[in-house]
Protein backbone atom coordinates (compact mmCIF):
# COMPACT_ATOMS: atom_id res chain seq x y z
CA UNK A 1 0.00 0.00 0.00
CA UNK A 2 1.30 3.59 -0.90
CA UNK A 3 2.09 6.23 1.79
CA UNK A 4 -1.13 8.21 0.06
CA UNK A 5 -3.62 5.56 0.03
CA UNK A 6 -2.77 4.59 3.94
CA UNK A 7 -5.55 4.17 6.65
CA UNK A 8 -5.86 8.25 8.34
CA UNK A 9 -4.91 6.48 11.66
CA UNK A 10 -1.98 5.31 10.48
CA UNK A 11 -0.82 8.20 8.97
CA UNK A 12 1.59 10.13 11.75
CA UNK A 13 0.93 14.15 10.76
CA UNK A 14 2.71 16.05 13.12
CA UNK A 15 1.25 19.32 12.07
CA UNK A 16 -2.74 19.97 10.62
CA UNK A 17 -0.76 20.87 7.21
CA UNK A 18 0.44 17.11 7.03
CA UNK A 19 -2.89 15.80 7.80
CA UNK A 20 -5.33 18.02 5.58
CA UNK A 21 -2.25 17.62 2.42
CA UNK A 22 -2.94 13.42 3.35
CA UNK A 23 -6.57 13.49 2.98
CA UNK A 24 -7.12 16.31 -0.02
CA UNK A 25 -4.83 13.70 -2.03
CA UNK A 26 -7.27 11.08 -1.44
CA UNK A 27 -10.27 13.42 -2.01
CA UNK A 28 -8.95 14.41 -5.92
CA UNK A 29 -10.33 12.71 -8.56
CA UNK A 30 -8.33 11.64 -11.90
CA UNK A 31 -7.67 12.92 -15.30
CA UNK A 32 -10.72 10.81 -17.15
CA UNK A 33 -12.94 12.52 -15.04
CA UNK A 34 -11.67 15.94 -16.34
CA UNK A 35 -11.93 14.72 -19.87
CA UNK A 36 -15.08 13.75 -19.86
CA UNK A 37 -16.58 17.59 -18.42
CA UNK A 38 -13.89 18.33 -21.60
CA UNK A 39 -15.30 16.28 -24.15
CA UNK A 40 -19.23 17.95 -24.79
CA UNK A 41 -17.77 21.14 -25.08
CA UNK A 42 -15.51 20.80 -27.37
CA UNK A 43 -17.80 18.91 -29.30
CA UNK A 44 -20.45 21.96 -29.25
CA UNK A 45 -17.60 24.95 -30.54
CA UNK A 46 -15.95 22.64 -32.88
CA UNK A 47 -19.55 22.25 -34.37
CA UNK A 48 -20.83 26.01 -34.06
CA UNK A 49 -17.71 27.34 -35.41
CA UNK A 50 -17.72 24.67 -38.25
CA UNK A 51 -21.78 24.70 -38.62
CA UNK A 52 -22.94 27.83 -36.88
CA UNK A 53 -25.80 25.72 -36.54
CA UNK A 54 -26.98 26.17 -32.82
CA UNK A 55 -28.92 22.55 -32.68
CA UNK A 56 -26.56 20.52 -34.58
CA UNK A 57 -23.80 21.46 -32.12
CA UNK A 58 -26.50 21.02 -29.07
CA UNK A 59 -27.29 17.99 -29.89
CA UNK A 60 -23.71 16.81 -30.74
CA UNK A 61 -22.80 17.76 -27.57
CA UNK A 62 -25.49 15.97 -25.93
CA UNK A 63 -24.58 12.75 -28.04
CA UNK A 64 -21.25 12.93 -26.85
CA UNK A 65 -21.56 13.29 -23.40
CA UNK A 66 -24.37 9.96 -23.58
CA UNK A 67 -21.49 8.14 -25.42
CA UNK A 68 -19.27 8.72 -22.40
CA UNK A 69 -22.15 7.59 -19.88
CA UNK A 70 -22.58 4.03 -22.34
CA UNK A 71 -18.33 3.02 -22.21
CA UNK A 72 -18.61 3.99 -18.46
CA UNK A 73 -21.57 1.53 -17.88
CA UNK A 74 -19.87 -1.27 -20.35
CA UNK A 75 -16.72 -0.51 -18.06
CA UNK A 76 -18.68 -0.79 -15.09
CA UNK A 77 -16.78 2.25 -13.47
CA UNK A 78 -18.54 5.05 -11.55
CA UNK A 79 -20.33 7.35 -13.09
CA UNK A 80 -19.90 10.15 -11.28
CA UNK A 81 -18.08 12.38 -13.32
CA UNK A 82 -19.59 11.56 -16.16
CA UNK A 83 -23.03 11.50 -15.03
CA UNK A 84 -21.89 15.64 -14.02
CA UNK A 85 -20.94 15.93 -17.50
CA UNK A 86 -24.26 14.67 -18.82
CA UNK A 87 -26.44 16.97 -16.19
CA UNK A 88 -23.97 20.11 -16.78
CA UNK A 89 -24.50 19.35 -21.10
CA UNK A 90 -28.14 18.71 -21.19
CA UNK A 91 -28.73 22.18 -19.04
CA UNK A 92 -26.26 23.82 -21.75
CA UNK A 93 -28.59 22.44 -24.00
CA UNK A 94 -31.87 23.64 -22.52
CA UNK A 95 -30.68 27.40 -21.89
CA UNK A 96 -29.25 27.46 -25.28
CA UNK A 97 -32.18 25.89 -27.58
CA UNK A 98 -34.63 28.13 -24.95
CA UNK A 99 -32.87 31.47 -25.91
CA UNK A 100 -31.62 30.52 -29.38
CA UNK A 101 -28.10 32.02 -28.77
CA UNK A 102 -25.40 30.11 -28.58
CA UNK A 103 -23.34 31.66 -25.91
CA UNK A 104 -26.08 31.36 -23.86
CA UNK A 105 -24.96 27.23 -23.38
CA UNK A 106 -22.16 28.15 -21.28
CA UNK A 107 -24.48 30.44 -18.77
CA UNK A 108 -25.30 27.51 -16.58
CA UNK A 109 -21.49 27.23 -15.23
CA UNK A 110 -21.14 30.84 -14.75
CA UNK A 111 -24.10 31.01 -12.70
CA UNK A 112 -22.91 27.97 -10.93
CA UNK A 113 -19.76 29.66 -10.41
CA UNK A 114 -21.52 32.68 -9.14
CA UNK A 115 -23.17 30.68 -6.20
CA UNK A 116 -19.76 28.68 -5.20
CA UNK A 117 -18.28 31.91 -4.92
CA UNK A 118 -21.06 33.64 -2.82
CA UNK A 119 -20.82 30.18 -0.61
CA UNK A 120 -16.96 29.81 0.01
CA UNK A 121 -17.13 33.50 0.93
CA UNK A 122 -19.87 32.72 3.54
CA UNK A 123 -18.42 29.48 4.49
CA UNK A 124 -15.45 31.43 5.45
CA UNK A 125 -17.50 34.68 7.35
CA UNK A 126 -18.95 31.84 9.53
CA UNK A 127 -16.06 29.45 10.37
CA UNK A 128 -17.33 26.43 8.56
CA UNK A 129 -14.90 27.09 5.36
CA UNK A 130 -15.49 24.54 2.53
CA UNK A 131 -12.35 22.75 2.44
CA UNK A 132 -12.71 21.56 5.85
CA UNK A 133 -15.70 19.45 4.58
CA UNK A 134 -13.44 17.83 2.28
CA UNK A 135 -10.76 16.91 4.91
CA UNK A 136 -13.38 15.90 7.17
CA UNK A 137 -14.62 13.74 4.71
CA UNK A 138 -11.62 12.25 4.67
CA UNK A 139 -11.17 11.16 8.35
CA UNK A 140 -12.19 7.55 9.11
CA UNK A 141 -14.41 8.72 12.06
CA UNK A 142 -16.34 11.11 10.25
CA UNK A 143 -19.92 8.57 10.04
CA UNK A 144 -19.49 9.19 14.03
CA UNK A 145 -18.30 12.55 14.24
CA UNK A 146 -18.68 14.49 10.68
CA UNK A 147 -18.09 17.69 11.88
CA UNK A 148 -15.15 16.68 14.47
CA UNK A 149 -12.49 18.94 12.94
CA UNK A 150 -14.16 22.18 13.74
CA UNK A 151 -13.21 21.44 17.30
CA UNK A 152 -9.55 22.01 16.04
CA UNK A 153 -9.19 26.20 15.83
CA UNK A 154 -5.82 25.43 14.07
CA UNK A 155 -7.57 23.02 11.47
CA UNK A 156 -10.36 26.04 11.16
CA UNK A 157 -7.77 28.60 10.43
CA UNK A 158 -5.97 26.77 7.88
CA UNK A 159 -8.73 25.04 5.80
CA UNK A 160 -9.97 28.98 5.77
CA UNK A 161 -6.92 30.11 4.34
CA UNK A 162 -7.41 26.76 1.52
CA UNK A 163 -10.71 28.10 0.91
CA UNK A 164 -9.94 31.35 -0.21
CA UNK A 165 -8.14 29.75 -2.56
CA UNK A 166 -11.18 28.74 -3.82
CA UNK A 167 -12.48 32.12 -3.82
CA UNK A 168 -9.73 33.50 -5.99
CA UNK A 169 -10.36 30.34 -8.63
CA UNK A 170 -14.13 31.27 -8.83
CA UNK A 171 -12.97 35.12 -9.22
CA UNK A 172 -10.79 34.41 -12.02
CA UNK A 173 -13.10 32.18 -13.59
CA UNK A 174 -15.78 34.70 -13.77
CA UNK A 175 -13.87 37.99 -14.33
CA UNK A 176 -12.98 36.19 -17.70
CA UNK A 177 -16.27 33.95 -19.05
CA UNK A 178 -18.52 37.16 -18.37
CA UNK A 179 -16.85 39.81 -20.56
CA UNK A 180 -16.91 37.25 -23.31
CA UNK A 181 -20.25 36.50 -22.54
CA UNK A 182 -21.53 39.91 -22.99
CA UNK A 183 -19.70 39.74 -26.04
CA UNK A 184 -21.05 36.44 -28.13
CA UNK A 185 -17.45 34.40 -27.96
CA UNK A 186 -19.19 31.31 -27.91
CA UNK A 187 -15.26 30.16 -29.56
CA UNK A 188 -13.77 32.36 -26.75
CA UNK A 189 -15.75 30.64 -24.05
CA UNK A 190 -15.33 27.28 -24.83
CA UNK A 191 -11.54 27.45 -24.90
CA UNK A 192 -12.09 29.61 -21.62
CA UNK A 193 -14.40 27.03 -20.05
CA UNK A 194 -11.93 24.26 -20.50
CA UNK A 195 -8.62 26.31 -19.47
CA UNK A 196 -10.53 27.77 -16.81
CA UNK A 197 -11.57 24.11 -15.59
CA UNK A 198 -9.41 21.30 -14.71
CA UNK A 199 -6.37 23.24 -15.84
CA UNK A 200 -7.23 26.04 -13.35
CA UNK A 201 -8.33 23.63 -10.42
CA UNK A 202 -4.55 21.92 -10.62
CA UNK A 203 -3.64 25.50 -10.35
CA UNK A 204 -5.27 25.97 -7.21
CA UNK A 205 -4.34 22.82 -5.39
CA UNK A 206 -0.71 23.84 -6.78
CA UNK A 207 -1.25 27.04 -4.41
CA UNK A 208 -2.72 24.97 -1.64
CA UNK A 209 -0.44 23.10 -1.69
CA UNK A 210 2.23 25.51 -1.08
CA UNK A 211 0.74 27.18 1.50
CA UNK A 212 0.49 23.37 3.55
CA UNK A 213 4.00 23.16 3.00
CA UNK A 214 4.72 26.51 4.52
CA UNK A 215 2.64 26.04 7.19
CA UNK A 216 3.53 24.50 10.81
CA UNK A 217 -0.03 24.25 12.77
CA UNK A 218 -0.04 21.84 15.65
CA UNK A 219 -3.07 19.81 15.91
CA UNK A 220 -5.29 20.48 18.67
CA UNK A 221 -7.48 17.20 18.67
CA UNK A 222 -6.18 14.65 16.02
CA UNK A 223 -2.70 14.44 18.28
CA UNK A 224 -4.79 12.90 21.00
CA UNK A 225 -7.11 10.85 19.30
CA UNK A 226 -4.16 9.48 17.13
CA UNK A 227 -2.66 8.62 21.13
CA UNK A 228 -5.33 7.17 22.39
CA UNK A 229 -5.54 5.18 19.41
CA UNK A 230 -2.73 3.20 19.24
């Protein structure tokens, strides 16, 4: 068994850095997963911009993104990225097709992006940031205790300072896709909706993950529990 893929209790983080950097890497999903969000939209600009026919490209994209769904279920694998791609495509479709503009397919992610932003901003104004869900996710007592790390102030603070991370990503994401918006880019927004997806998430944990390496918290609870423990 790797070092990342080792039970939480077994794991001996000194510092809340070390444990929240051992559980995000076990919380991040893959590079098929990423392809497949991909995948529908390039299918729809490489069809308006070769077609500029809005309901050929919605409904390529829509074919596409059920293609994905059928090798995942002949695979057997989960179907939980792909099953976002198919629910993020087919409301691309319906906004588009409703409004008759093209641009208007990618309107569903901004606004989507608009409401993570609004809640990782409030998640951090109450103390209950966003990335501590994710690490406490990760901990094997969290069916007993889900919300046991917000007894840690020093796991607080830091998955706070992860979360406006988050903040920045859905800031830069938006301060880009709306101008273009305004503008009819559909071409422009599809490039920006993939370089401004996976690419820009890696980006972010990139920054996270400086920031845990920088960082020296001492734990507050999981030191004891890990102690009692063993």
């Amino acid at each position: 068994m790797s070092p990342d893929a080792a039970p939480d209790h077994l794991v001996t983080a000194q510092t809340v850095e070390e444990l929240i950097r051992h559980r995000l890497s076990a919380a991040l999903g893959g590079w098929r997963g990423s392809l497949e969000t991909a995948l529908p939209t390039i299918a729809f600009v490489g069809v308006w911009t070769w077609r500029q026919d809005l309901r050929q490209a919605v409904w390529t994209a829509v074919a596409v993104a059920v293609v994905l769904a059928v090798v995942r279920l002949v695979q057997r694998s989960s179907l939980q990225h792909v099953f976002g791609a198919v629910l993020a495509t087919g409301l691309a479709a319906f906004f588009a097709m409703r409004s008759g503009k093209a641009e208007d397919a990618f309107l569903p992610g901004m606004l989507l992006s608009g409401a993570y932003l609004v809640g990782t901003l409030v998640s951090i104004l109450v103390r209950w940031p966003v990335v501590g869900f994710l690490v406490g996710a990760g901990d094997p007592r969290a069916a007993e205790d889900p919300f046991g790390w917000r007894r840690d102030a020093g796991m607080v603070r830091v998955c706070s300072r992860l979360t406006w991370v988050l903040v920045a990503l859905y800031v830069v994401r938006l301060s880009i896709q709306v101008p273009l918006y305004l503008a009819g880019q559909v071409a422009a927004l599809g490039a920006a909706k993939i370089v401004l997806g996976w690419p820009l998430w890696i980006g972010g944990v990139a920054v996270m993950g400086w920031l845990l390496m920088r960082g020296n918290t001492p734990q507050e609870l999981d030191e004891s529990l890990g102690q009692s423990a063993s």
